[in-house]
Protein backbone atom coordinates (compact mmCIF):
# COMPACT_ATOMS: atom_id res chain seq x y z
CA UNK A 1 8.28 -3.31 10.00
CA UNK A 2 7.03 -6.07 7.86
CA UNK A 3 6.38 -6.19 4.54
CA UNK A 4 3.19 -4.15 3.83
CA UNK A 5 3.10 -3.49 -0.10
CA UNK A 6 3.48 -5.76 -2.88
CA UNK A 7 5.06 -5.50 -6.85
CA UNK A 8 1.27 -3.96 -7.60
CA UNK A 9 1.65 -0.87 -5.59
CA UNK A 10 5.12 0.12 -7.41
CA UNK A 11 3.86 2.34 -9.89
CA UNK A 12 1.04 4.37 -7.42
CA UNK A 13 4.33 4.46 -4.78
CA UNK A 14 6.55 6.16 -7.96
CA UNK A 15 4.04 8.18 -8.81
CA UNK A 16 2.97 9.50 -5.16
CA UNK A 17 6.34 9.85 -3.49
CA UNK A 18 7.69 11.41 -7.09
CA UNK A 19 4.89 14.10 -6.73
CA UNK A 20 4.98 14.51 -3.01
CA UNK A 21 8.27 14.25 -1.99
CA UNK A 22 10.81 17.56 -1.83
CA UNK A 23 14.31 16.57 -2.97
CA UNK A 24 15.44 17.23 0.36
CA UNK A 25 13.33 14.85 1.97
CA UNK A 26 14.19 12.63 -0.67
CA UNK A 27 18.46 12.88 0.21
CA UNK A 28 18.15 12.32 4.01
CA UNK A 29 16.10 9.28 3.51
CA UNK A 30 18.53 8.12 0.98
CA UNK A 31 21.13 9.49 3.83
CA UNK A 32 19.83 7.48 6.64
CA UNK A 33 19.05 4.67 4.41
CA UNK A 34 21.82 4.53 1.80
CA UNK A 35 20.28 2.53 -1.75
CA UNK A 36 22.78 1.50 -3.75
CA UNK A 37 23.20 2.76 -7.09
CA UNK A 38 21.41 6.13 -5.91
CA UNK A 39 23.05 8.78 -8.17
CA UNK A 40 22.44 11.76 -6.11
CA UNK A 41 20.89 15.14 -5.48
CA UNK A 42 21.63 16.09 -8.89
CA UNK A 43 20.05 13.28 -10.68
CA UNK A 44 16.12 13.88 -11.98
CA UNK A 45 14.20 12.39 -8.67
CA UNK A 46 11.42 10.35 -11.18
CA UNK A 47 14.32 8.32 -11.30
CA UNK A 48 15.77 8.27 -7.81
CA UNK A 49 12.14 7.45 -6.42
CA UNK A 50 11.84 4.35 -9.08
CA UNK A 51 15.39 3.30 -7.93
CA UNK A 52 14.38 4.09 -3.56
CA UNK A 53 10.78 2.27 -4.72
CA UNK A 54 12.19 -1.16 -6.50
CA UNK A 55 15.00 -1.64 -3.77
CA UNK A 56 12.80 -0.92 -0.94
CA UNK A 57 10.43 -3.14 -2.26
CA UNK A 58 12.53 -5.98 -2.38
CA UNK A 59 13.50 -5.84 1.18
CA UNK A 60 11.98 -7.43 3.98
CA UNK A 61 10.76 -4.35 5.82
CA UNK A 62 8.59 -1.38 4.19
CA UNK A 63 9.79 0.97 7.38
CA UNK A 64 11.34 3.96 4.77
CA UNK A 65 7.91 3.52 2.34
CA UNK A 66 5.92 4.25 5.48
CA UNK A 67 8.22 6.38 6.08
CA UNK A 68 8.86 8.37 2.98
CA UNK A 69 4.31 8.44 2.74
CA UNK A 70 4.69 10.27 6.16
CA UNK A 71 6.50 12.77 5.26
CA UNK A 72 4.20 13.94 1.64
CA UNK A 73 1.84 16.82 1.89
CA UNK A 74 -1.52 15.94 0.65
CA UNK A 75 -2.07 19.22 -1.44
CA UNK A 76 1.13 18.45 -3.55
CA UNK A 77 -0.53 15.30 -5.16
CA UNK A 78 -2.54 15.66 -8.09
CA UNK A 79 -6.00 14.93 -8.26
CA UNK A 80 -5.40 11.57 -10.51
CA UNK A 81 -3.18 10.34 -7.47
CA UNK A 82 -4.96 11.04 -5.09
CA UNK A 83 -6.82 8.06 -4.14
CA UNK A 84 -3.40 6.21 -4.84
CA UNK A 85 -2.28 8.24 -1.62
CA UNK A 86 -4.76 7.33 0.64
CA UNK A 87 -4.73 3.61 -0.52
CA UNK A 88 -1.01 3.52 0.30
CA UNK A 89 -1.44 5.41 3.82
CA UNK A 90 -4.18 3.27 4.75
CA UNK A 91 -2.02 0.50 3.80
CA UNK A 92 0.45 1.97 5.60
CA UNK A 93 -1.69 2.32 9.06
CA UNK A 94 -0.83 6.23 8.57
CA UNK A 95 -4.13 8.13 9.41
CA UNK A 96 -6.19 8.58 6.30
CA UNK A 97 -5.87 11.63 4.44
CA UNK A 98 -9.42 14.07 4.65
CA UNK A 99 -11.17 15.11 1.39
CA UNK A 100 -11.12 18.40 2.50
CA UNK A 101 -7.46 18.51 2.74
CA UNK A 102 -6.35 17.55 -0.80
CA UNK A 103 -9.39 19.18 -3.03
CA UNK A 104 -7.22 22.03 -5.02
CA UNK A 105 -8.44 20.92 -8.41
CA UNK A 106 -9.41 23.39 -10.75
CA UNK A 107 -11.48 21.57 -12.49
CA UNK A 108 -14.83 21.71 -10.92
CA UNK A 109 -15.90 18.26 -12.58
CA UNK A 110 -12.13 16.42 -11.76
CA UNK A 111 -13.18 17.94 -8.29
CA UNK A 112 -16.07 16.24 -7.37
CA UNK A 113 -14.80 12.84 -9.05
CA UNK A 114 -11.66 13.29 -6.52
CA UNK A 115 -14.01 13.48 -3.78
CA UNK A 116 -15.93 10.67 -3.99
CA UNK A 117 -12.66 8.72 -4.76
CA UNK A 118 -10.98 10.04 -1.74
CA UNK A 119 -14.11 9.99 0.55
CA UNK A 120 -14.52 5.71 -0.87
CA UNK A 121 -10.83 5.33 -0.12
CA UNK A 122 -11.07 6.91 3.78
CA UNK A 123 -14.23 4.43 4.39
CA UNK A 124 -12.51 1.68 3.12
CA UNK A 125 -9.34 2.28 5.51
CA UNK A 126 -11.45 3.16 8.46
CA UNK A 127 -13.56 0.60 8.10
CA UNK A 128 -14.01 -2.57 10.89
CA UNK A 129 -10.59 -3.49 12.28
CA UNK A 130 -9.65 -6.87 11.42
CA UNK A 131 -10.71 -9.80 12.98
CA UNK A 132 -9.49 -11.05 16.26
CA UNK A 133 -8.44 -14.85 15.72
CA UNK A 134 -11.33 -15.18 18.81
CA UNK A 135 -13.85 -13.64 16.37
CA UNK A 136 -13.59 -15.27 13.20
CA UNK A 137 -16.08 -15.68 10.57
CA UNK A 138 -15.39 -17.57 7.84
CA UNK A 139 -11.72 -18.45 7.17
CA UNK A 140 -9.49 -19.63 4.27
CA UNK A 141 -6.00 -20.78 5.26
CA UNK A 142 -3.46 -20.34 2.44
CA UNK A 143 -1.09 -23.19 2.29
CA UNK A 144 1.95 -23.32 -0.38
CA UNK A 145 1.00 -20.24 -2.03
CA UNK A 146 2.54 -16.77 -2.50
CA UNK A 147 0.72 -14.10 -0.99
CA UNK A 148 2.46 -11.42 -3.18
CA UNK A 149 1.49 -13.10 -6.55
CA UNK A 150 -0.73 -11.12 -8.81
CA UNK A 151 -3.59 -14.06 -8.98
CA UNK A 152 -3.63 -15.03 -5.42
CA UNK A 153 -3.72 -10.91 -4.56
CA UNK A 154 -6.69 -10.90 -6.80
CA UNK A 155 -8.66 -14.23 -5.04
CA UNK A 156 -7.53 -12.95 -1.21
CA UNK A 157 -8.95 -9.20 -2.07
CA UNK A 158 -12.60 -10.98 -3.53
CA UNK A 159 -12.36 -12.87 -0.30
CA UNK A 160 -11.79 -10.26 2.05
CA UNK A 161 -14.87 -8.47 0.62
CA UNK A 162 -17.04 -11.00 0.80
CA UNK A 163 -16.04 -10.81 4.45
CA UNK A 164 -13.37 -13.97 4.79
CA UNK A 165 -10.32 -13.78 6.79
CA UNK A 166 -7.56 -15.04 5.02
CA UNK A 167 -4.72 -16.49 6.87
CA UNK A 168 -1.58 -17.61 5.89
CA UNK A 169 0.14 -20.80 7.20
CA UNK A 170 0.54 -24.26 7.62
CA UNK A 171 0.56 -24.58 11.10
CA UNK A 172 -2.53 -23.76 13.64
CA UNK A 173 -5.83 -22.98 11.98
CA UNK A 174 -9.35 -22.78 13.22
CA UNK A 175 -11.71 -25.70 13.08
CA UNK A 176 -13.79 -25.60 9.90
CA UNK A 177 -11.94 -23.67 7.71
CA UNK A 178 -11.09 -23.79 4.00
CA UNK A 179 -7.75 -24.21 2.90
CA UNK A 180 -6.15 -23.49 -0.10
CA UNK A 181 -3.08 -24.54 -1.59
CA UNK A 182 -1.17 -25.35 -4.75
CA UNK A 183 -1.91 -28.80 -6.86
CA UNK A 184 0.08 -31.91 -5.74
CA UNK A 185 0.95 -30.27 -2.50
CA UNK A 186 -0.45 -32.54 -0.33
């Protein structure tokens, strides 16, 4: 599986999979998947799930993040991270999670703000699929730049909702679209 979160989404993974995830669940992924410098069952699993985040992360394939998001029940995350979840399975391509299913807060007030948080979050997963190279609209190629950096994230999310495909590449790109790439580099 490819790479399908960036250095942004660390602290909403931590904070999910910390709250989610049994410590059980936690040791056969670890199992299946050794990370080195795990300490173990015994350690506190804040820390373990910082360590499994960051070195997952850092790899090439996001499988165990999808993974490890699979496996949390909705009702275990607090209402503060609960929008974080859905974000992350929508990210994921896991199947959004309902409103229904994760309102448990006490607070009537917290209640309805986790609602409409969760209920924005579902729309924007299940919204249109993306574009079919056959279908484009408008399109900006990005040449030379990294796709994971924290001011490119922030000009390719404005783009894509304004409704522009973003692409990355130097090869084949469609006639008429806009590329972007670093200073001096060509």
């Amino acid at each position: 599986m490819p790479r399908l979160f960036s250095a942004r989404d660390r602290r909403p993974l931590n904070a999910v999979l910390t709250a989610g995830l049994r410590h059980a669940q936690l040791d056969q992924l670890v199992a299946d998947h050794p990370i080195p410098g795990d300490p173990g069952h015994d350690a506190g699993k804040a820390g373990r799930v910082g360590l499994f985040t960051a070195t997952v992360l850092t790899g090439a394939d996001h499988g165990l993040l999808v993974q490890a998001l699979g496996l949390i029940d909705p009702e275990k995350i607090p209402a503060g991270h609960r929008a974080d979840l859905t974000r992350l399975r929508c990210k994921a391509g896991l199947e959004a999670v309902s409103a229904a299913s994760v309102l448990v807060a006490t607070d009537r007030e917290a209640a309805f703000t986790s609602e409409a948080e969760v209920k924005e979050e579902a729309r924007a997963c299940t919204a249109l699929p993306e574009p079919e190279p056959a279908d484009l609209g408008p399109v900006v190629v990005l040449e030379h730049l990294d796709r994971e950096h924290p001011d490119v994230q922030v000009i390719v999310q404005a783009l894509e909702r304004a409704g522009v495909q973003v692409m990355t590449g130097g090869g084949q790109r469609p006639a008429g679209a806009l590329v972007l790439r670093t200073a001096g580099s060509g």
